[in-house]
Protein backbone atom coordinates (compact mmCIF):
# COMPACT_ATOMS: atom_id res chain seq x y z
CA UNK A 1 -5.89 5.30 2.52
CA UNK A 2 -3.10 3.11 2.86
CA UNK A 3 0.11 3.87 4.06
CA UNK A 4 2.96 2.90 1.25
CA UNK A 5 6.57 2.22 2.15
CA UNK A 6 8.82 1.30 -0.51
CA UNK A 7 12.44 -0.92 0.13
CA UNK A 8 14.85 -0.25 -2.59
CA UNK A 9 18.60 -0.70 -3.49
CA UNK A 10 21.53 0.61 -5.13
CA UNK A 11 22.71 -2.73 -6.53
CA UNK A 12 21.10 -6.18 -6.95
CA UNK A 13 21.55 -9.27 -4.70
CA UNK A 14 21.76 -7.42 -1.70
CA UNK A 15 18.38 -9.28 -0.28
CA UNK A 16 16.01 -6.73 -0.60
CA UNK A 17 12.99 -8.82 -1.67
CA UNK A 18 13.75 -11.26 0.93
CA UNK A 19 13.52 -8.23 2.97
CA UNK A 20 9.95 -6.63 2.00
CA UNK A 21 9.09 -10.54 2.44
CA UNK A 22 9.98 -10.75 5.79
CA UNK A 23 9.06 -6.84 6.90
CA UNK A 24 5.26 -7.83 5.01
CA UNK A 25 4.60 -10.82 7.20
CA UNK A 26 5.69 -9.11 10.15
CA UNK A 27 3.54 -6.26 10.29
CA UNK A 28 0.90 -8.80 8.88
CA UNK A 29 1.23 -10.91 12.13
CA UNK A 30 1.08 -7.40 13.79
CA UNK A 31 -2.46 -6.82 13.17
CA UNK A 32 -2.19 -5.32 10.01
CA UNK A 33 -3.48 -5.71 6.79
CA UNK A 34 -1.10 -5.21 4.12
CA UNK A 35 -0.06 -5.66 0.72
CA UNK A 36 2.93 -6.75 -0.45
CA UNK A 37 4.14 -5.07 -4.46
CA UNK A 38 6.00 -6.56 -6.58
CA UNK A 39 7.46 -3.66 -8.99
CA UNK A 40 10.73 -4.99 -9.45
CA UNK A 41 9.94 -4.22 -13.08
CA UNK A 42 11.97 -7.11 -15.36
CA UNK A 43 13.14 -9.28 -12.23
CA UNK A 44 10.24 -9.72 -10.22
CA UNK A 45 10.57 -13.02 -7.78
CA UNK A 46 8.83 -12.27 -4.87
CA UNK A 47 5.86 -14.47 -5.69
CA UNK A 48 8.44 -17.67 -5.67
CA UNK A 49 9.47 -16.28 -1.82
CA UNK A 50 5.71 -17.70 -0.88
CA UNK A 51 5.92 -20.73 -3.15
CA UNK A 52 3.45 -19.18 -5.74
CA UNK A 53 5.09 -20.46 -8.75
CA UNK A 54 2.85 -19.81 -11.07
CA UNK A 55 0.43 -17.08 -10.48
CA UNK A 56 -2.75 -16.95 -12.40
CA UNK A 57 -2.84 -13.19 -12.78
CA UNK A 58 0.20 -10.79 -12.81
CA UNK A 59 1.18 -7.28 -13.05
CA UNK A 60 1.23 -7.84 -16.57
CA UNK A 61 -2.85 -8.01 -16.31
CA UNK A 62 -2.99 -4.59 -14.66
CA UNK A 63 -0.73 -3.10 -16.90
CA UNK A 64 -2.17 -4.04 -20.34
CA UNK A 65 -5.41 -3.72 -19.40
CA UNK A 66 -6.78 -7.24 -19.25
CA UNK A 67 -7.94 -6.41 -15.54
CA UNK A 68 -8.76 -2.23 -14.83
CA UNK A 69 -8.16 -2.63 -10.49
CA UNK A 70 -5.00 -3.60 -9.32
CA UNK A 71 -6.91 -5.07 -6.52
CA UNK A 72 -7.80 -7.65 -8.88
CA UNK A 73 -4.91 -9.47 -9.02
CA UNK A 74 -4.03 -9.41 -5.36
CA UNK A 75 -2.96 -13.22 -4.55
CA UNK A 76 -3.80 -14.00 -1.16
CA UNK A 77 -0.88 -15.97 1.00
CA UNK A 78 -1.43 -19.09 3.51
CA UNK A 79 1.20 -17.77 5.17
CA UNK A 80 -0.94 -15.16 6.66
CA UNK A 81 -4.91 -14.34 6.59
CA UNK A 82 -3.71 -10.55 6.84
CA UNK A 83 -1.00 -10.53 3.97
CA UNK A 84 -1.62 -10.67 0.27
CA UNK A 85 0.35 -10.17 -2.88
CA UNK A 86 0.73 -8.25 -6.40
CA UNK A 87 2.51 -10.16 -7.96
CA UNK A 88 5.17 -8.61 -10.77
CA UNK A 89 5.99 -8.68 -14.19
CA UNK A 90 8.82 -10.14 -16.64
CA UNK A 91 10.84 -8.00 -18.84
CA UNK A 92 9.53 -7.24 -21.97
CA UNK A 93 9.80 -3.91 -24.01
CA UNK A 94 6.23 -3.07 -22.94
CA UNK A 95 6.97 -2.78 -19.24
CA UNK A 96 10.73 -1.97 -19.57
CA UNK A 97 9.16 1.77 -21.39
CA UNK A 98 6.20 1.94 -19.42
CA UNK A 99 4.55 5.22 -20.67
CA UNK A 100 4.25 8.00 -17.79
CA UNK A 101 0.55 7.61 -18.09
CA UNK A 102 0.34 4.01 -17.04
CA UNK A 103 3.00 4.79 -14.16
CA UNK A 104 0.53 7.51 -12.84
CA UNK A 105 -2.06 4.80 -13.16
CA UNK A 106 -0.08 2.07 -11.31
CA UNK A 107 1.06 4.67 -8.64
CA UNK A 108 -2.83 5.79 -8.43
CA UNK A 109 -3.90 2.48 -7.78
CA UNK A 110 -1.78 1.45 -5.20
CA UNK A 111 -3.08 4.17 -2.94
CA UNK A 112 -6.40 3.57 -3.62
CA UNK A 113 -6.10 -0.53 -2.66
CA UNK A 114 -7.87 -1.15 0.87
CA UNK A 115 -5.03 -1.82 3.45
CA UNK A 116 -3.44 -0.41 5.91
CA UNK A 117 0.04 -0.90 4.76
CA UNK A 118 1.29 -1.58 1.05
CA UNK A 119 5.09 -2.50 1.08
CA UNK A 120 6.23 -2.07 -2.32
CA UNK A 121 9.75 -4.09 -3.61
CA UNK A 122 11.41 -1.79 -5.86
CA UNK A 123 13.66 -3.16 -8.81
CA UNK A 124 17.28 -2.23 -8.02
CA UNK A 125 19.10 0.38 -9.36
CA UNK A 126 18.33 3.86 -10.35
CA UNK A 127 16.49 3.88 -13.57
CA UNK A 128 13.59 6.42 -13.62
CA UNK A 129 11.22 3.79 -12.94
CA UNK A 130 12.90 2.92 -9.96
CA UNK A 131 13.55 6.53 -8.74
CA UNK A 132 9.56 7.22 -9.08
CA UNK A 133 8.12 4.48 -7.27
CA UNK A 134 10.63 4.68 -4.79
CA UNK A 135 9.69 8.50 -4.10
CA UNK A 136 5.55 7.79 -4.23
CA UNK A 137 5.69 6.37 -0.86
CA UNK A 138 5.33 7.55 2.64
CA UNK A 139 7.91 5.59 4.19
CA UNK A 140 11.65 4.86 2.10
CA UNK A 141 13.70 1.97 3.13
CA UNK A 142 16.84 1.29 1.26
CA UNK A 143 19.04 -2.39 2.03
CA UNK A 144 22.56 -2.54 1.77
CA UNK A 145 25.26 -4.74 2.53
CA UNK A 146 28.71 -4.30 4.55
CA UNK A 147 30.57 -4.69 1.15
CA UNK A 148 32.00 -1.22 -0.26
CA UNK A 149 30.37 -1.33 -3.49
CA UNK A 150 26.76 -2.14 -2.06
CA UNK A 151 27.26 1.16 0.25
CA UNK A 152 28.99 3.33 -2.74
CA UNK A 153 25.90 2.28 -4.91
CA UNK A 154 23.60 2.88 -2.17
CA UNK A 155 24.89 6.56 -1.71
CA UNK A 156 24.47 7.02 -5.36
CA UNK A 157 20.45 5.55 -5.17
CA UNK A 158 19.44 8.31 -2.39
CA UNK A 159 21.62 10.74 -4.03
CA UNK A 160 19.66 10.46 -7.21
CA UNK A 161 16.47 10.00 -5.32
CA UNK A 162 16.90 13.64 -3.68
CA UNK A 163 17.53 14.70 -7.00
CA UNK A 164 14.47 13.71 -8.35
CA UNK A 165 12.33 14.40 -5.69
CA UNK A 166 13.37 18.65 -5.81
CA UNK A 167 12.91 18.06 -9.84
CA UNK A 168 9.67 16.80 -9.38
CA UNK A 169 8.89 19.80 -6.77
CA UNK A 170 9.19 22.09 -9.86
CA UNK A 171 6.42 20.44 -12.23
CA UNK A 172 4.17 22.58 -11.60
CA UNK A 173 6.09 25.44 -12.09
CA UNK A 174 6.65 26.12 -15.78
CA UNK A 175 9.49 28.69 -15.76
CA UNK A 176 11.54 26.30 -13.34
CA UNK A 177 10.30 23.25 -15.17
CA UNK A 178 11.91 24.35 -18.27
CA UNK A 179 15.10 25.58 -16.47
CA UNK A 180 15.54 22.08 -15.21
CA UNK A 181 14.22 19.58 -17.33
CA UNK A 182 17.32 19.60 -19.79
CA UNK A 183 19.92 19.28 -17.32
CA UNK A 184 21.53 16.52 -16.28
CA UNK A 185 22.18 16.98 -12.47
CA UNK A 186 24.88 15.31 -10.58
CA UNK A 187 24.62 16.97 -7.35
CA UNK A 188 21.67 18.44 -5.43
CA UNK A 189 23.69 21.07 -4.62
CA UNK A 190 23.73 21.83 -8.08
CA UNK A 191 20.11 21.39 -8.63
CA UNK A 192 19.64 24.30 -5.89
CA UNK A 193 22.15 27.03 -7.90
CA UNK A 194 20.13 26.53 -10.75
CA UNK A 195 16.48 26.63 -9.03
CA UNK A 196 18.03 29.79 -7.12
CA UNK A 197 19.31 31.91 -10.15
CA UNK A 198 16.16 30.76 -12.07
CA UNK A 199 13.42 32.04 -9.38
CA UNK A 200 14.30 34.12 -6.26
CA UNK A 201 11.94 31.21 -4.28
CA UNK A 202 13.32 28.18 -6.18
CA UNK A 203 16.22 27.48 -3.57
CA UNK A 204 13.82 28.20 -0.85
CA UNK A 205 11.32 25.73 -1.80
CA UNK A 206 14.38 23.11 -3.11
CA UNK A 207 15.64 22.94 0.29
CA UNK A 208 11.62 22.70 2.18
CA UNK A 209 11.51 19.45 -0.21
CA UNK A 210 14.54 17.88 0.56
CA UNK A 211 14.15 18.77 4.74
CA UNK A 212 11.24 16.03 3.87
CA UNK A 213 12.87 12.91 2.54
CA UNK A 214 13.59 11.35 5.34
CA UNK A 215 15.22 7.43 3.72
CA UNK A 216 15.92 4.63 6.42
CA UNK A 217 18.53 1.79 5.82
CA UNK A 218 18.47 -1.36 6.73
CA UNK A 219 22.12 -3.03 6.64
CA UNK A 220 21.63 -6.68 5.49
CA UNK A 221 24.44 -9.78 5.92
CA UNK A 222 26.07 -8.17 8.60
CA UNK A 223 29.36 -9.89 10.25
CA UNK A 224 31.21 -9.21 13.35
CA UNK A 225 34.51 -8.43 10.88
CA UNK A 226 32.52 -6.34 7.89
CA UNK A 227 30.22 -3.73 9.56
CA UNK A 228 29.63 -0.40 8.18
CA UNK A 229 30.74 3.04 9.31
CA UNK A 230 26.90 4.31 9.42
CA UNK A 231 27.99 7.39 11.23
CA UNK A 232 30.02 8.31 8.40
CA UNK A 233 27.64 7.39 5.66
CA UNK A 234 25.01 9.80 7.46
CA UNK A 235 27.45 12.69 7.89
CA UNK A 236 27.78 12.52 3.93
CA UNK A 237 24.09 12.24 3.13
CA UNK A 238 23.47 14.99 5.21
CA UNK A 239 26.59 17.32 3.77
CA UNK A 240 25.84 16.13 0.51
CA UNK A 241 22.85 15.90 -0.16
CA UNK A 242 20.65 17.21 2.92
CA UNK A 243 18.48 14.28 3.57
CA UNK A 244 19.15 12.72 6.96
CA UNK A 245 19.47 8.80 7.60
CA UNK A 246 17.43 6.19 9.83
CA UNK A 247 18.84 3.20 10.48
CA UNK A 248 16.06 0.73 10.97
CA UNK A 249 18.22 -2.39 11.80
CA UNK A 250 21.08 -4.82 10.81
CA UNK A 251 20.26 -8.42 9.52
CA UNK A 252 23.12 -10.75 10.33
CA UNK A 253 24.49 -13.13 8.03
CA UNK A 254 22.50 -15.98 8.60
CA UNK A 255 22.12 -19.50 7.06
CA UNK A 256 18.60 -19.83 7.98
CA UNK A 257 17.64 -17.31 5.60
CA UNK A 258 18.86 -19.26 2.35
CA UNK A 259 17.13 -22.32 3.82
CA UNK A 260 14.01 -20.39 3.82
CA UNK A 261 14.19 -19.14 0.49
CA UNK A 262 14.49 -22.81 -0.60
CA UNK A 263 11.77 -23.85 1.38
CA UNK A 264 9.64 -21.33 -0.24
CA UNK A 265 8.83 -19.32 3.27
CA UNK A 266 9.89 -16.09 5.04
CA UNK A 267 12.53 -17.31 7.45
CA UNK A 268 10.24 -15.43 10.37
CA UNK A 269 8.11 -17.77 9.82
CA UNK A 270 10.47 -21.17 8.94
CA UNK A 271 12.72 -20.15 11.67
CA UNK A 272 11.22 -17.79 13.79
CA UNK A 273 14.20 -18.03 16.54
CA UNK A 274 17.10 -17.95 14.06
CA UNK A 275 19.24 -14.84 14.62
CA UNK A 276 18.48 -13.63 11.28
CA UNK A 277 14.79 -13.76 12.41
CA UNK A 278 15.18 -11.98 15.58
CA UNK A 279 16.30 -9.04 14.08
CA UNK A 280 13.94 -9.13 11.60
CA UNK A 281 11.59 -8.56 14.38
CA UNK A 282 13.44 -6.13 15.78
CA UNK A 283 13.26 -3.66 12.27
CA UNK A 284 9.68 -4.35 12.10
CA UNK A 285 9.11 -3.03 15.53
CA UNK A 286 11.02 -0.04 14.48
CA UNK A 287 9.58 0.45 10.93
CA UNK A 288 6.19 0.37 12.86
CA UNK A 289 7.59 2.71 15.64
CA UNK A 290 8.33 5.54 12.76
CA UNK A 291 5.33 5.03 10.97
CA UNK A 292 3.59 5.30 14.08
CA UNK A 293 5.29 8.73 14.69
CA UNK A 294 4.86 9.78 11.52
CA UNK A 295 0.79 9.59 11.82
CA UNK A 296 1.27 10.99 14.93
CA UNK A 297 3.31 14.06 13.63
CA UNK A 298 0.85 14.55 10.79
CA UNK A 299 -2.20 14.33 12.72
CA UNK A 300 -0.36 16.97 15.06
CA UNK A 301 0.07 19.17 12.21
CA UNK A 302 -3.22 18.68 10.77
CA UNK A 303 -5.03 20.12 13.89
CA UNK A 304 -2.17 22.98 13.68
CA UNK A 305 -3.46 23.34 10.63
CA UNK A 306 -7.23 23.26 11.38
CA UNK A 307 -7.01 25.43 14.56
CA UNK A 308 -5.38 27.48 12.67
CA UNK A 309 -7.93 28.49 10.32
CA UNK A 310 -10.43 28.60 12.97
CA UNK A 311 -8.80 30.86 14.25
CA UNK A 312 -8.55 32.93 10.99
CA UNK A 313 -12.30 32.57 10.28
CA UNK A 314 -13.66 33.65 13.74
CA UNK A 315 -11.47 36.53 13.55
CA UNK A 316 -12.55 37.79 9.93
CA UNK A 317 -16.26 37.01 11.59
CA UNK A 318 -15.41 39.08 14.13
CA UNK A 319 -14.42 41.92 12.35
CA UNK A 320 -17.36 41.47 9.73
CA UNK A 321 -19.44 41.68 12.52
CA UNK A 322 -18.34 45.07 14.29
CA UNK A 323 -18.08 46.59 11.08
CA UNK A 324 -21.83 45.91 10.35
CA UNK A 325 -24.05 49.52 10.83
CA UNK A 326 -26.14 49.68 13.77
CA UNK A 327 -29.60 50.18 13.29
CA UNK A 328 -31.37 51.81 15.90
CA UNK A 329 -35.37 52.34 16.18
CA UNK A 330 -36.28 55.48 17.48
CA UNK A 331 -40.09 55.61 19.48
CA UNK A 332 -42.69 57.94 17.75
């Protein structure tokens, strides 16, 4: 199954599909195969990134029906025998109120295509569309910029995220369900009061959810006079909401890049020596380095796991065993 990792924003234009271009082809020319998503749902671009102007098949097919695998309309890219693309939709009404069906669909699909990575470019903002396919993944990546409003926005994405990730730990549960479908949060602190008074384990299993989201930021356009306090912007995250911060690298302002977007390429791979390009390297080695430790962890865990019940199951055999009667044959 392939491992998904989703790039998202608070705000448009901050360059987050030049981005999940750039990250794509990178762990592409690592040896991987992967899939790059277009779900910017209403504003999707990336195929114009690779010079695919006009794709013969869209997410449009997938999502009306006209083809049943999302495989289908994977567009493969000469920029790389490894990479391949989905690419998105326009805005009409259809996909703009995409039924919760056809998003479990979608979602289901992208697991099930054969890759090793799928990177999935999120539309900005935090619509509930955006908020869900943001959460499906195994790996969150969120871009900013230095400017104030792109990090105030960006604080109110993975704020709402968290949100909807403990709501979505309740679905299951019908009595918390219905305490908390109604409301409309606007803390996660308050999201744990209510899942507290409503169920004596609700807080309990609020707070296991959110020790799990675990979003990494990538700080795009970065100057030598406009950096951001990142120290700071973790220390709210984790007061605020409890989800702690990664930062996976920072892109420096760089003309290269919007020469490469003309030029219909990923600037890695227009101008691989540009600085813009070179640190683009360097967040692909560390988006690979935590995914790496992240397989690692899980595999660790999974033998935990497995011991574990070994361990159970030879004991219960054990005590089966010596509770058995002993028959004993007596000579005539």
């Amino acid at each position: 199954m392939a491992t998904i990792v989703s790039i998202a924003s608070g705000k448009g234009g901050v360059g987050k599909s030049v981005l999940a271009a750039n990250l794509a082809l990178l762990l592409a020319k690592r040896g991987k195969r992967v899939v790059l998503a277009d779900l910017d749902i209403g504003g999707a671009d990336m195929h114009i990134l690779f010079g695919l102007l006009n794709p013969p098949l869209t997410l449009t097919d997938f999502l009306n029906r006209r083809v049943e695998r999302l495989a289908d309309i994977a567009q493969a890219l000469p920029v790389h025998p490894g990479l391949t693309l989905i690419p998105g939709t326009g805005d009409t009404l259809a996909t703009a109120n995409m039924p919760h069906a056809t998003k479990k669909r979608l979602i289901r699909h992208l697991r099930e295509l054969e890759a090793d990575v799928v990177v999935v470019d999120i539309g900005a903002g935090t619509s509930y569309h955006a908020l869900d396919f943001f959460l499906m993944a195994d790996h969150h990546v969120t871009v900013a910029t230095p400017d104030p409003t792109s990090v105030l926005d960006l604080y109110r994405f993975i704020k709402l995220a968290a949100i909807r990730r403990v709501l979505s730990s309740f679905l299951s549960r019908d009595a918390m369900a219905d305490a908390l479908s109604d409301r409309d949060f606007s803390s996660v602190e308050e999201v744990l009061e209510v899942a507290g008074h409503t169920n004596e384990a609700g807080r309990a299993v609020a707070e296991a959810t959110l020790r799990t989201f675990h979003p990494a930021l990538v700080l795009n356009r970065v100057t030598g006079r406009s950096r951001v306090n990142t120290s700071v912007l973790k220390k709210l995250l984790t007061q605020y909401i409890g989800a702690s911060l990664t930062v996976l690298g920072e892109i420096p302002d760089d003309p290269a890049i919007g020469r490469a977007v003309r030029g219909y390429l990923p600037v890695v791979d227009s101008e691989p020596a540009s600085p813009a390009a070179v640190a683009l390297n360097t967040t692909a080695d560390a988006l690979a380095m935590h995914m790496e430790e992240s397989r690692r962890a899980q595999e660790d865990l999974d033998q935990a796991a497995l011991a574990a019940s070994l361990l159970v199951s030879s004991y219960d055999y054990g005590v089966h065993a010596i509770a058995q009667p002993v028959s004993v044959e007596c000579g005539g």
